[in-house]
PDB file of N, CA and C in Angstrom:
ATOM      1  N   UNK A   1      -3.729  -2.710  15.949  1.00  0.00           N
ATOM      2  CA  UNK A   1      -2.818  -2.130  14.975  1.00  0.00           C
ATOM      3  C   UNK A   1      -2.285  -0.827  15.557  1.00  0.00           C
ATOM      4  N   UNK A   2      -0.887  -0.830  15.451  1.00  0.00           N
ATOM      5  CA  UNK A   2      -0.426   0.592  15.890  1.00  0.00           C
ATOM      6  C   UNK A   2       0.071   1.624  15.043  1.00  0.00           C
ATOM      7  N   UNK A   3      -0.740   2.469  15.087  1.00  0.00           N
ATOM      8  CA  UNK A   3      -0.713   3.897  13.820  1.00  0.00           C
ATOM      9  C   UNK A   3      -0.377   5.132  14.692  1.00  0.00           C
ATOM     10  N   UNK A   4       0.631   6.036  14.213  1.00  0.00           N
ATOM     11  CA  UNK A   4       1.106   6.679  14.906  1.00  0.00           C
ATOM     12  C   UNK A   4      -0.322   7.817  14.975  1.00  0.00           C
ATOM     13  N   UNK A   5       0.164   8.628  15.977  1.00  0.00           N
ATOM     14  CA  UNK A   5      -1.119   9.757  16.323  1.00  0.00           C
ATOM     15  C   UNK A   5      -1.884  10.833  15.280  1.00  0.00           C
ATOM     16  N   UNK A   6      -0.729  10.741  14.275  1.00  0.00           N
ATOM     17  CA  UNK A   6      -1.284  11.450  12.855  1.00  0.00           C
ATOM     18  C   UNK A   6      -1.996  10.782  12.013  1.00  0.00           C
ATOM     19  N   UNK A   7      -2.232   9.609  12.451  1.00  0.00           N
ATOM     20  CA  UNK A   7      -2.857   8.574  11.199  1.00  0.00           C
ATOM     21  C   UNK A   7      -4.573   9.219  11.006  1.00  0.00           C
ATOM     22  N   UNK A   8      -5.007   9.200  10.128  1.00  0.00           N
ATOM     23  CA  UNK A   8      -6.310   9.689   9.428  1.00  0.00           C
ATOM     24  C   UNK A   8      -7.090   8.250   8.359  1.00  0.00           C
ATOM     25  N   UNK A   9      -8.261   7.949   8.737  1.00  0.00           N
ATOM     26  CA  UNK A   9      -8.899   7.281   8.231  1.00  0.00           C
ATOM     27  C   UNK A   9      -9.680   7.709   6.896  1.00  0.00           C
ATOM     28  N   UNK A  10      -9.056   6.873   6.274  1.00  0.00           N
ATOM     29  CA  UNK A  10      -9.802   7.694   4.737  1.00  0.00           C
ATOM     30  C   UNK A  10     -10.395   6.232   3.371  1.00  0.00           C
ATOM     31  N   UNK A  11     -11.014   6.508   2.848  1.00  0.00           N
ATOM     32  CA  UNK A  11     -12.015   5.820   2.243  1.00  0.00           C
ATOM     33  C   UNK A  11     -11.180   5.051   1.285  1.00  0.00           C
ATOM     34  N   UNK A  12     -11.529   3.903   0.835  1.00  0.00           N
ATOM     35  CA  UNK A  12     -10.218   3.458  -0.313  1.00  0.00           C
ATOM     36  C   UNK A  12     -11.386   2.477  -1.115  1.00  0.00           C
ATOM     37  N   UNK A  13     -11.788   2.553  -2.140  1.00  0.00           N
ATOM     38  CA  UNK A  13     -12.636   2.014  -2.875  1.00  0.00           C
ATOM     39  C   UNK A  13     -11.965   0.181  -3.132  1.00  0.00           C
ATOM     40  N   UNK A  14     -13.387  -0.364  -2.829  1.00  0.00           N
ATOM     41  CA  UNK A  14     -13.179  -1.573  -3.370  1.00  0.00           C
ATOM     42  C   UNK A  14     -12.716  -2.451  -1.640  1.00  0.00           C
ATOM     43  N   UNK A  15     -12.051  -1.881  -0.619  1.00  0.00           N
ATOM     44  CA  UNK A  15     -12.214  -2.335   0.578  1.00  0.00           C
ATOM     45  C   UNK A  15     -12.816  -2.675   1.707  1.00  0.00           C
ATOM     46  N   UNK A  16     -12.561  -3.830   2.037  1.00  0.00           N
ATOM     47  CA  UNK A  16     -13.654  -4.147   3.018  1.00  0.00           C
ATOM     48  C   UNK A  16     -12.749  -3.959   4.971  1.00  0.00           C
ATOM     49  N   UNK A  17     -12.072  -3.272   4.491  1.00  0.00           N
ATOM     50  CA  UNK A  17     -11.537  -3.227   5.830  1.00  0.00           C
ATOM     51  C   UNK A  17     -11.148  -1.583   6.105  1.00  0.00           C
ATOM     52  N   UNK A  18     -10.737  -0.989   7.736  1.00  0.00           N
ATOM     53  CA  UNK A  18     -10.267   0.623   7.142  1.00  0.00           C
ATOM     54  C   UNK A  18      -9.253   0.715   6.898  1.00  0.00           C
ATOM     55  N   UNK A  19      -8.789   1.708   6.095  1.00  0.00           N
ATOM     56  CA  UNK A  19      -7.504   2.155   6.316  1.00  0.00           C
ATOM     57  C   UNK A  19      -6.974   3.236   6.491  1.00  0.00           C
ATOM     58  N   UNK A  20      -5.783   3.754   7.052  1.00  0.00           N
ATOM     59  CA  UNK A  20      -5.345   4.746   7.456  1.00  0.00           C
ATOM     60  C   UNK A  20      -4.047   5.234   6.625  1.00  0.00           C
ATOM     61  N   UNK A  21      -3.990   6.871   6.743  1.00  0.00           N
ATOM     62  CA  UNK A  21      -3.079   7.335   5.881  1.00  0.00           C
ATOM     63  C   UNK A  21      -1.823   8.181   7.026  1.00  0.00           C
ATOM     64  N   UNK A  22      -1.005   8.251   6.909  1.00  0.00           N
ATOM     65  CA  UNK A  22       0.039   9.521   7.667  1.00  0.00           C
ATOM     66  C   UNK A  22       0.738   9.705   6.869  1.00  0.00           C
ATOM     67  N   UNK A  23       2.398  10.154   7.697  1.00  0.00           N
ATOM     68  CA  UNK A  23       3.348  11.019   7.041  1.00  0.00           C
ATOM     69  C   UNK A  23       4.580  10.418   7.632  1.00  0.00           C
ATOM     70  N   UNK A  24       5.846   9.937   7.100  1.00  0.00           N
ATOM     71  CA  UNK A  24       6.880   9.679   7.915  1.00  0.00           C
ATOM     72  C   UNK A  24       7.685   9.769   6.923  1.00  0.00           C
ATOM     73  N   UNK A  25       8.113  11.470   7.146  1.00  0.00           N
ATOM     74  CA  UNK A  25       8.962  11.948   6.565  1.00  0.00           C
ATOM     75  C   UNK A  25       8.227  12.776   5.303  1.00  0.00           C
ATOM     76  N   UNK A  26       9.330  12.649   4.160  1.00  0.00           N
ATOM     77  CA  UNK A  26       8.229  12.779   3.182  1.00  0.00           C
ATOM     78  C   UNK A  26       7.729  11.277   2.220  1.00  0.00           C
ATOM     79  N   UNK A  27       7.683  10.640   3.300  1.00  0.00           N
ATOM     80  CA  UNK A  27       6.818   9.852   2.262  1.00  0.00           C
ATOM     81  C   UNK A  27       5.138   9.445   3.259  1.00  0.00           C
ATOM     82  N   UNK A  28       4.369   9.488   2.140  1.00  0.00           N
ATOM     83  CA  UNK A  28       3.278   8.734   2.958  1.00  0.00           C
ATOM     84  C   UNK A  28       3.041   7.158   2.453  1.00  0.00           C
ATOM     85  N   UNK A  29       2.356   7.066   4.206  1.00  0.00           N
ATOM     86  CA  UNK A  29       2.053   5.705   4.115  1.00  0.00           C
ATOM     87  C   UNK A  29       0.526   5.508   4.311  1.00  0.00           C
ATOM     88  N   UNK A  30      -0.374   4.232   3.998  1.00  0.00           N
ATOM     89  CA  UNK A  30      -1.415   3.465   4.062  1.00  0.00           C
ATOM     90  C   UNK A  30      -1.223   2.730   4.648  1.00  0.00           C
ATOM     91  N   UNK A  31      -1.956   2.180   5.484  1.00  0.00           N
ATOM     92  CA  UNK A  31      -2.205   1.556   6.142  1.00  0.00           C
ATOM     93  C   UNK A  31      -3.448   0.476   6.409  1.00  0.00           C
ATOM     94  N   UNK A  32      -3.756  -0.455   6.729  1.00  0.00           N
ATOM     95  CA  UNK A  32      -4.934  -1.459   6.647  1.00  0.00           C
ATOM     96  C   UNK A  32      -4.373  -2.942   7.500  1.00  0.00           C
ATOM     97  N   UNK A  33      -5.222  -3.707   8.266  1.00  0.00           N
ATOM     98  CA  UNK A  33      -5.006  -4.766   8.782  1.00  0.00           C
ATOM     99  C   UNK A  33      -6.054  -5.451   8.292  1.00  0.00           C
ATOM    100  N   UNK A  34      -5.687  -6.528   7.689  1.00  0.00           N
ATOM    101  CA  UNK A  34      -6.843  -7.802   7.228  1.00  0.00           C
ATOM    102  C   UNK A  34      -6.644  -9.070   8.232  1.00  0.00           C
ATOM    103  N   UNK A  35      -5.939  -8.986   9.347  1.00  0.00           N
ATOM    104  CA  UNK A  35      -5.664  -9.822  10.342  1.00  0.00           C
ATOM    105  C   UNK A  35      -6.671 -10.786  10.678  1.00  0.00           C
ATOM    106  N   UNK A  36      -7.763 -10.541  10.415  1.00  0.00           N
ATOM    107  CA  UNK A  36      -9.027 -10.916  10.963  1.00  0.00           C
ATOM    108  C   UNK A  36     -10.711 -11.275  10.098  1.00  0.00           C
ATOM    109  N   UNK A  37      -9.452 -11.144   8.800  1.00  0.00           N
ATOM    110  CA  UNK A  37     -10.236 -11.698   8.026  1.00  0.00           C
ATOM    111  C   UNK A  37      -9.886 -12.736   6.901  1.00  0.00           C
ATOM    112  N   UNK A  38     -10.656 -13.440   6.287  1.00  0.00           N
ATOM    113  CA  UNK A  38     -10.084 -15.129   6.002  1.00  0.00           C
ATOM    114  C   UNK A  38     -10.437 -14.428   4.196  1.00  0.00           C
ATOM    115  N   UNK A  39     -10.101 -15.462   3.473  1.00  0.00           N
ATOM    116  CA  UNK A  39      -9.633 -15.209   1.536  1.00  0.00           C
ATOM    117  C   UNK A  39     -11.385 -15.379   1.614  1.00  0.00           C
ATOM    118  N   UNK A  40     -11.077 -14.016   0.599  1.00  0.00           N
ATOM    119  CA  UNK A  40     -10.561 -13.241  -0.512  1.00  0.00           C
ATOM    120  C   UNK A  40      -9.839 -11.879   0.038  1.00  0.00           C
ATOM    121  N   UNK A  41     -10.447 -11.461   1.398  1.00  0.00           N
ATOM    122  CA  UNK A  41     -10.375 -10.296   1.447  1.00  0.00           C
ATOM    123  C   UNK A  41      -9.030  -9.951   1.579  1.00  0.00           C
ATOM    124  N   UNK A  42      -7.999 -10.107   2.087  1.00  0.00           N
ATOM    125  CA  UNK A  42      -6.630 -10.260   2.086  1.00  0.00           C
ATOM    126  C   UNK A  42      -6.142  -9.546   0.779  1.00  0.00           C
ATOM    127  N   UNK A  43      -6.366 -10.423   0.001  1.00  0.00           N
ATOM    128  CA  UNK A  43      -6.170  -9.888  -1.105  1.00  0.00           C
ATOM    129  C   UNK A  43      -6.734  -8.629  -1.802  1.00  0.00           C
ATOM    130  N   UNK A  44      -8.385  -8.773  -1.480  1.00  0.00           N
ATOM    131  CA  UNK A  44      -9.048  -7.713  -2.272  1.00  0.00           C
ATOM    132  C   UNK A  44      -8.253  -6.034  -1.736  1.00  0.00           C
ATOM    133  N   UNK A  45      -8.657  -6.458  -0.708  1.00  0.00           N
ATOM    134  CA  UNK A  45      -7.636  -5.202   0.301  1.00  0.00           C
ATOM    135  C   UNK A  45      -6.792  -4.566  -0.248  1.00  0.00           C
ATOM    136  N   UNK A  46      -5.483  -5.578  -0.239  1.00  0.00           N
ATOM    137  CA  UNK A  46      -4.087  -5.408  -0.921  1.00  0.00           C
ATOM    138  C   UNK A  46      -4.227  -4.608  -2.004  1.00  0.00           C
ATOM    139  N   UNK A  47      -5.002  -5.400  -3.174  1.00  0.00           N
ATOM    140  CA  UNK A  47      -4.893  -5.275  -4.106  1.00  0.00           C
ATOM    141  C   UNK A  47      -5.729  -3.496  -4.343  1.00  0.00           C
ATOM    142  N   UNK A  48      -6.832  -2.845  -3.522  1.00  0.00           N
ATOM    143  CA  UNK A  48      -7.281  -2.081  -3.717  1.00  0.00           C
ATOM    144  C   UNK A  48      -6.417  -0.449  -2.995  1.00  0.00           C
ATOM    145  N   UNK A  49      -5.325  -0.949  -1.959  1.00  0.00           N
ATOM    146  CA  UNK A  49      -4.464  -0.720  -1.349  1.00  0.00           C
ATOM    147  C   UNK A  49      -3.088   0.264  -2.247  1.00  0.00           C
ATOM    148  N   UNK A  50      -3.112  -0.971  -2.803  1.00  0.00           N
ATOM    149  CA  UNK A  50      -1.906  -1.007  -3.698  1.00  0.00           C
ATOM    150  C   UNK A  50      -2.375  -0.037  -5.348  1.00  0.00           C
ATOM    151  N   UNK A  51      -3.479  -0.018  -5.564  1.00  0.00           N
ATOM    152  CA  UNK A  51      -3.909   1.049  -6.135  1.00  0.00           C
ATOM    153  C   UNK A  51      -3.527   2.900  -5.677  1.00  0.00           C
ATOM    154  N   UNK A  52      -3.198   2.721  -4.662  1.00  0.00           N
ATOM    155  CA  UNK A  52      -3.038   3.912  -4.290  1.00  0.00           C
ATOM    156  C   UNK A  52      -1.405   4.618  -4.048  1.00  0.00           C
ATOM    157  N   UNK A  53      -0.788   3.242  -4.854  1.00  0.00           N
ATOM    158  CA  UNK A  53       0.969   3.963  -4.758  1.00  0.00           C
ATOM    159  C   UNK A  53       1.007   3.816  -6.356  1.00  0.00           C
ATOM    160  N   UNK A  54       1.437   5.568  -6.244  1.00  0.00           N
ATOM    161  CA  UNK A  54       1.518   6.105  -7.648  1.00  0.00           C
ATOM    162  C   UNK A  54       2.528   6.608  -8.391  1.00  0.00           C
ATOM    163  N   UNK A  55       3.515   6.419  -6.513  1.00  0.00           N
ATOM    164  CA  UNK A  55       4.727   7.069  -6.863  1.00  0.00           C
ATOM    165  C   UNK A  55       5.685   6.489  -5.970  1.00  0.00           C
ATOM    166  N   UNK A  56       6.655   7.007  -5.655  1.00  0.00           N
ATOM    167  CA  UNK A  56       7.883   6.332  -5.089  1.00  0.00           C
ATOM    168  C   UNK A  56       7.763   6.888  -3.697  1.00  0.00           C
ATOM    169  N   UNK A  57       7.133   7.794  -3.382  1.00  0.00           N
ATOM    170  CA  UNK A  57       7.173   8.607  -2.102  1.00  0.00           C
ATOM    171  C   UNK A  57       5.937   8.120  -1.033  1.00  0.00           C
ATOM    172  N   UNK A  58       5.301   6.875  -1.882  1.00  0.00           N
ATOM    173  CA  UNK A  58       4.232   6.018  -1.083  1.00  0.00           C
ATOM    174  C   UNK A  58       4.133   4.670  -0.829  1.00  0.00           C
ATOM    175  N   UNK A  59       4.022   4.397   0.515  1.00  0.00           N
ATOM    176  CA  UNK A  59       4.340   2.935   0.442  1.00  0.00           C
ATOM    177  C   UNK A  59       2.820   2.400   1.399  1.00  0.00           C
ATOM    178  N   UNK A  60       2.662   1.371   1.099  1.00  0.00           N
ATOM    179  CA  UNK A  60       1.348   0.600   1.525  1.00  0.00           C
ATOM    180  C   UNK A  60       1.998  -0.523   2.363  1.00  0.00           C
ATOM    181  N   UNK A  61       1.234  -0.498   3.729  1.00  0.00           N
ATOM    182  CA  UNK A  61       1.683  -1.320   4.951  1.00  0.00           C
ATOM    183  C   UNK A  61       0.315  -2.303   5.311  1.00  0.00           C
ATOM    184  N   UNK A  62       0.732  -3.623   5.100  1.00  0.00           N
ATOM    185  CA  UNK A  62      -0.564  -4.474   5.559  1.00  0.00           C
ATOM    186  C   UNK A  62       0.129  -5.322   6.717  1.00  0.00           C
ATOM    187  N   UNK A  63      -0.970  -5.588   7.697  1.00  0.00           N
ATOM    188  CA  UNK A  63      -1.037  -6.738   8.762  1.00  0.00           C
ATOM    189  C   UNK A  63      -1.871  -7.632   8.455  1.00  0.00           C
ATOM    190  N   UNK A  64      -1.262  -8.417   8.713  1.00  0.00           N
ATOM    191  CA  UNK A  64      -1.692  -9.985   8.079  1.00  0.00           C
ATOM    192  C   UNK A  64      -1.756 -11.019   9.200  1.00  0.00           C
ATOM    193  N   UNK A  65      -2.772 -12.362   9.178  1.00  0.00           N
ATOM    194  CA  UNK A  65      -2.335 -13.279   9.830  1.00  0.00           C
ATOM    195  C   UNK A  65      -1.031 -13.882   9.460  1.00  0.00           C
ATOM    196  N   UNK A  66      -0.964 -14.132   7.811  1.00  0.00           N
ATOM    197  CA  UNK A  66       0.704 -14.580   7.556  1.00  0.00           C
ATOM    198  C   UNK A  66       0.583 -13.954   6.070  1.00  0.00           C
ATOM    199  N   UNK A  67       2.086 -14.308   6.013  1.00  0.00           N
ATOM    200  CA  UNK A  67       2.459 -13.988   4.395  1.00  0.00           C
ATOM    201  C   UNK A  67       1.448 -14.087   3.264  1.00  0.00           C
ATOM    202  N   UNK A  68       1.012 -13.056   2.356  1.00  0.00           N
ATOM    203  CA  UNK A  68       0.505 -13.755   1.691  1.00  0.00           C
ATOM    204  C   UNK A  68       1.088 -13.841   0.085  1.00  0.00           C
ATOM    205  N   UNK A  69       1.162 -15.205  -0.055  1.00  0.00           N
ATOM    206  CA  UNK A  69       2.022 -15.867  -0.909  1.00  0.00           C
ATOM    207  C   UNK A  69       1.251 -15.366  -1.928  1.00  0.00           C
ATOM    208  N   UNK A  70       0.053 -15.973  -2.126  1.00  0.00           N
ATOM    209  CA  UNK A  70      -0.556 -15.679  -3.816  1.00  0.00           C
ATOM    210  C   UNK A  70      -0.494 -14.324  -3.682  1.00  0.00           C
ATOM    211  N   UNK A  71      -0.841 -13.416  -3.488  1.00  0.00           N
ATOM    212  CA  UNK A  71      -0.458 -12.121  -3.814  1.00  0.00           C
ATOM    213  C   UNK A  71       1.018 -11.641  -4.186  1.00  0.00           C
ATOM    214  N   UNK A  72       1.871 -12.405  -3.607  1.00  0.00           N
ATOM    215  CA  UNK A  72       3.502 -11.796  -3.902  1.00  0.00           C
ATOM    216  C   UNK A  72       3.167 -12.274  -5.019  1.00  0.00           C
ATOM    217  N   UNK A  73       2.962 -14.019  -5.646  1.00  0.00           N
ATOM    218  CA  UNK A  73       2.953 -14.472  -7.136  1.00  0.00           C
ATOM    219  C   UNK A  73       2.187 -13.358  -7.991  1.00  0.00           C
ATOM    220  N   UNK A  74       1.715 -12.728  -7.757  1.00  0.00           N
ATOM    221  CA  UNK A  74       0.724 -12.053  -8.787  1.00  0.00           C
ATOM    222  C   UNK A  74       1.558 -10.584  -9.373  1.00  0.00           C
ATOM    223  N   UNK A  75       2.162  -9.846  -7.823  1.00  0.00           N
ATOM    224  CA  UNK A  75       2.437  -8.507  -7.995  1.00  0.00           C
ATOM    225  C   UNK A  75       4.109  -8.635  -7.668  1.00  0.00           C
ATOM    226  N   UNK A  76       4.667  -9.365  -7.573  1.00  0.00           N
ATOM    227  CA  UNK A  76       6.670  -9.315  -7.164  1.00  0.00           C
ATOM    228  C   UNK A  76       7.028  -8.748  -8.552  1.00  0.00           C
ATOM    229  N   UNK A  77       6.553  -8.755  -9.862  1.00  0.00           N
ATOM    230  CA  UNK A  77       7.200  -8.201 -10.360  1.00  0.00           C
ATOM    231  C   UNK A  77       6.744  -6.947 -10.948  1.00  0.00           C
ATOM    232  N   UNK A  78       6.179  -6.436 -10.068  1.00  0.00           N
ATOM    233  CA  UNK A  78       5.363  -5.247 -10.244  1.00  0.00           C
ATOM    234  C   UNK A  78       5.331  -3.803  -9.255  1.00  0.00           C
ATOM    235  N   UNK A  79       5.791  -4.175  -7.662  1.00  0.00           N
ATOM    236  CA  UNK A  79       6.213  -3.862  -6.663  1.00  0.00           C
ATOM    237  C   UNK A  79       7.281  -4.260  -5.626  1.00  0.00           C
ATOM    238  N   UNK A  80       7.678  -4.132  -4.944  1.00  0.00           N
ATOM    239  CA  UNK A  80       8.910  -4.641  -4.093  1.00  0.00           C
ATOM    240  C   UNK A  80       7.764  -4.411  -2.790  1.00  0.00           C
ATOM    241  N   UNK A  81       8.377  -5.828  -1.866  1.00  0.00           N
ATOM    242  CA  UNK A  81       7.596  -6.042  -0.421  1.00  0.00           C
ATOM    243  C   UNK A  81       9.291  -6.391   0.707  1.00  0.00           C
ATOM    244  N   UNK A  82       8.750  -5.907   1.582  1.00  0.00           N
ATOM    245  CA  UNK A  82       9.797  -6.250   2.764  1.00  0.00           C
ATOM    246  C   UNK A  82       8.328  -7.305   4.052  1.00  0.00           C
ATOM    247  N   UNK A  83       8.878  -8.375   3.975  1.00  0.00           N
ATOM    248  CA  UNK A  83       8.166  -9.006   5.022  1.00  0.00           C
ATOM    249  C   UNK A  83       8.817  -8.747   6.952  1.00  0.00           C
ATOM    250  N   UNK A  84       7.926  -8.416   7.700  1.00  0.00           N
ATOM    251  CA  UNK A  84       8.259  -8.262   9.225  1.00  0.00           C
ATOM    252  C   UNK A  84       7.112  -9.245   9.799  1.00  0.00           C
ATOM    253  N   UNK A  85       8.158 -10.338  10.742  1.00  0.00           N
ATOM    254  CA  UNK A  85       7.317 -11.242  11.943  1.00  0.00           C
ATOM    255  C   UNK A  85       6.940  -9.863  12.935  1.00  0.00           C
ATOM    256  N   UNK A  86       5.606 -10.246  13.107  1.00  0.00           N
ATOM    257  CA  UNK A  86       5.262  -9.606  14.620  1.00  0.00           C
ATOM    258  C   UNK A  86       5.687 -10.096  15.785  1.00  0.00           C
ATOM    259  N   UNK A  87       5.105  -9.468  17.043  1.00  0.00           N
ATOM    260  CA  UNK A  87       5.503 -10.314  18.178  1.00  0.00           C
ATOM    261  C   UNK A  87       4.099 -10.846  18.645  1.00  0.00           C
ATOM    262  N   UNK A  88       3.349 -10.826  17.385  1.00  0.00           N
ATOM    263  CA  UNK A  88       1.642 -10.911  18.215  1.00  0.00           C
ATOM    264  C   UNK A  88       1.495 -12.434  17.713  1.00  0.00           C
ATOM    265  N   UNK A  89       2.791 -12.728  16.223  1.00  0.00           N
ATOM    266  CA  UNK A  89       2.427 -13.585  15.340  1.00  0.00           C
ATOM    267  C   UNK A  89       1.570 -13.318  13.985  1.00  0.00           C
ATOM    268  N   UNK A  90       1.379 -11.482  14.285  1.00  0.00           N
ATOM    269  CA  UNK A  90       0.957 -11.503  12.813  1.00  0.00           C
ATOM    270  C   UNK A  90       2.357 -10.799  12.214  1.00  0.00           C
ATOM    271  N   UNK A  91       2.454 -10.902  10.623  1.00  0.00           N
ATOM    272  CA  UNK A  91       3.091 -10.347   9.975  1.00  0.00           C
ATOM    273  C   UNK A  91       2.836  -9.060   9.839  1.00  0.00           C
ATOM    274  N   UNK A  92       3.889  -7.856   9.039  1.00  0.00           N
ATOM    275  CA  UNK A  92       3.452  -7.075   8.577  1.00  0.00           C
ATOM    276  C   UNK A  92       4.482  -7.053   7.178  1.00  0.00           C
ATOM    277  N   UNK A  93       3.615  -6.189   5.969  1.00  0.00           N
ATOM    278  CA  UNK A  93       3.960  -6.401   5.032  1.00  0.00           C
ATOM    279  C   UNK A  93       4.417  -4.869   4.739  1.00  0.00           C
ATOM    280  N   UNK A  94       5.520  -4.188   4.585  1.00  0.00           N
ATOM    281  CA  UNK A  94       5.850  -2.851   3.400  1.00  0.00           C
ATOM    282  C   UNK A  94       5.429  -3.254   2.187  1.00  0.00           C
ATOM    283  N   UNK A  95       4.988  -2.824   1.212  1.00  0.00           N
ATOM    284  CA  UNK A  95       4.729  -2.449  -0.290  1.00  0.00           C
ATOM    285  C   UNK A  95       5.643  -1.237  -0.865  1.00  0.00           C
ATOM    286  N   UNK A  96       6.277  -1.087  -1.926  1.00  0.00           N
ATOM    287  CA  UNK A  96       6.810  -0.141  -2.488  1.00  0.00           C
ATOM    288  C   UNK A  96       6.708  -0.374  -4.298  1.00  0.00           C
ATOM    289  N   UNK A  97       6.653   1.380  -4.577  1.00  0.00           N
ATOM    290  CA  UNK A  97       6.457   1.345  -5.968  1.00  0.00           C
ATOM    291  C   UNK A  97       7.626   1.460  -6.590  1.00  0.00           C
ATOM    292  N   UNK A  98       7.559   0.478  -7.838  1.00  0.00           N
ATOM    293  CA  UNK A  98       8.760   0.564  -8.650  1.00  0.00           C
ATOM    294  C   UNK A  98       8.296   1.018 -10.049  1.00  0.00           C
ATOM    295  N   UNK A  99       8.984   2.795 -10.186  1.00  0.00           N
ATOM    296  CA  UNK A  99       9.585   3.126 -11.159  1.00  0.00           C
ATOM    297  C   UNK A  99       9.322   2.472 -12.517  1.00  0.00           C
ATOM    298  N   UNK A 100       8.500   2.496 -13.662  1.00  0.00           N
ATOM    299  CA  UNK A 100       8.091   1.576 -14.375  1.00  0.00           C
ATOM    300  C   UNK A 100       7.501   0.127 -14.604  1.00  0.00           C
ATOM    301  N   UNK A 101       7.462   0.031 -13.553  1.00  0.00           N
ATOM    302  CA  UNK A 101       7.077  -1.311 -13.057  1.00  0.00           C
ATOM    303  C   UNK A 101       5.702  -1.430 -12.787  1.00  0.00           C
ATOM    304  N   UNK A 102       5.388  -0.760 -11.835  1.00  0.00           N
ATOM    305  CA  UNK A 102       4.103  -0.859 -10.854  1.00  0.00           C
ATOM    306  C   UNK A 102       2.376  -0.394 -11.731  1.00  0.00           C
ATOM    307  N   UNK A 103       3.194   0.550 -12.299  1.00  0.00           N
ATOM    308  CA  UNK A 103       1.890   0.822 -13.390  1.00  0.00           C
ATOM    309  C   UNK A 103       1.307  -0.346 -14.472  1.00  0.00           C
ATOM    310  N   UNK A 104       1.901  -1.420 -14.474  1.00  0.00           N
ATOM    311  CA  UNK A 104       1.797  -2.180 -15.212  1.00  0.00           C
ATOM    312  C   UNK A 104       0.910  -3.646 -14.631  1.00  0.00           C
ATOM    313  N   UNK A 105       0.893  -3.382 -13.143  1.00  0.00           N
ATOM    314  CA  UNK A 105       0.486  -4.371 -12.676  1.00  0.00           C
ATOM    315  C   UNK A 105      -0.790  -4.133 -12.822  1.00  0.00           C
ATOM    316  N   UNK A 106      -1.475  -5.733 -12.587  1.00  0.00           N
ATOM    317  CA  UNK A 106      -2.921  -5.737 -13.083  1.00  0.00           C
ATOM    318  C   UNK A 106      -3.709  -6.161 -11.753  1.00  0.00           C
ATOM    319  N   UNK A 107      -4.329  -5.054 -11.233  1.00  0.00           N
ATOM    320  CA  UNK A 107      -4.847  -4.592  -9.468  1.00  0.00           C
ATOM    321  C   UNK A 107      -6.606  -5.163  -9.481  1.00  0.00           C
ATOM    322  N   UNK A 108      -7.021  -5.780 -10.768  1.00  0.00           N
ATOM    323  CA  UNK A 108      -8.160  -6.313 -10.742  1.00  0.00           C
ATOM    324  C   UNK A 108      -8.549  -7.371 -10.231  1.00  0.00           C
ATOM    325  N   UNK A 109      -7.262  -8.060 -10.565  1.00  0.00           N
ATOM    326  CA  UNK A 109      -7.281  -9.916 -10.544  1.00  0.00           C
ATOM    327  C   UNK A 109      -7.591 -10.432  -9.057  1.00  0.00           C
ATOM    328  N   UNK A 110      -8.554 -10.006  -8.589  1.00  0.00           N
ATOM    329  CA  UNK A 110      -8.096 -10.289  -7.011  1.00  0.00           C
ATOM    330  C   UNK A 110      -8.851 -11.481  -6.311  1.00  0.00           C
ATOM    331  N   UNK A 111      -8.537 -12.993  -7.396  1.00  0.00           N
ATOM    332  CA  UNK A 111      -8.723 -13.924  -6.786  1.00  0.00           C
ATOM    333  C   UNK A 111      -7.685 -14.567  -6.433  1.00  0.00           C
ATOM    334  N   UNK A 112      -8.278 -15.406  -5.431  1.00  0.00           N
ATOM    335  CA  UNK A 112      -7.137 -16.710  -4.901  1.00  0.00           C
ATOM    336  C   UNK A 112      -6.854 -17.967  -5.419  1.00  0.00           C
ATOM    337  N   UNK A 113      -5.860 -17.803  -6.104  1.00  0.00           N
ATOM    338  CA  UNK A 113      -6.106 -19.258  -7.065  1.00  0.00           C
ATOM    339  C   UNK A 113      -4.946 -20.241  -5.996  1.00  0.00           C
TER     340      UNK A 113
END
């Protein structure tokens, strides 16, 4: 995973993977790769991830083996995602908070149906 030189590892409850925080610009970002790990955690991740944009000036970045679909079904109308192919073949995912929206989503549910 490539995190620029400011990235800082910091604790995120409920995750089983690390993740990292910086600065680009004024917004910060999170960071986490579940690349390498198979369901639930994908999700649990995300979902504990995504707890941590509270505002518009934070966006949550996951690497993935691929898309993950049940998670867009759960949270698309709760956050906005931009999907990027890698060149490794993994994805990476932007997360962004929407403005009345995002507070509403329900960050518990974090099975794979």
């Amino acid at each position: 995973m490539n995190l620029p030189e400011n990235a800082e590892k910091i604790d995120v409850t409920g995750a089983s993977v690390d993740f990292y925080t910086y600065k680009e610009g004024n917004t910060t970002i999170f960071q986490f790769d579940s690349s390498m790990t198979g369901p639930p955690e994908p999700m649990v991740n995300a979902m504990a991830g995504l707890k941590l944009l509270d505002d518009s000036n934070k966006k949550l970045v996951m690497i993935n083996h691929k898309a993950p679909g049940g998670l867009f079904s759960k949270i698309g109308d709760n956050f906005s995602y931009v999907i990027q192919d890698l060149d490794d073949g993994k994805v990476k995912v932007v997360f962004s908070y929407i403005d009345g929206a995002s507070k509403k989503a329900d960050l518990n549910d974090t099975s794979c149906h």
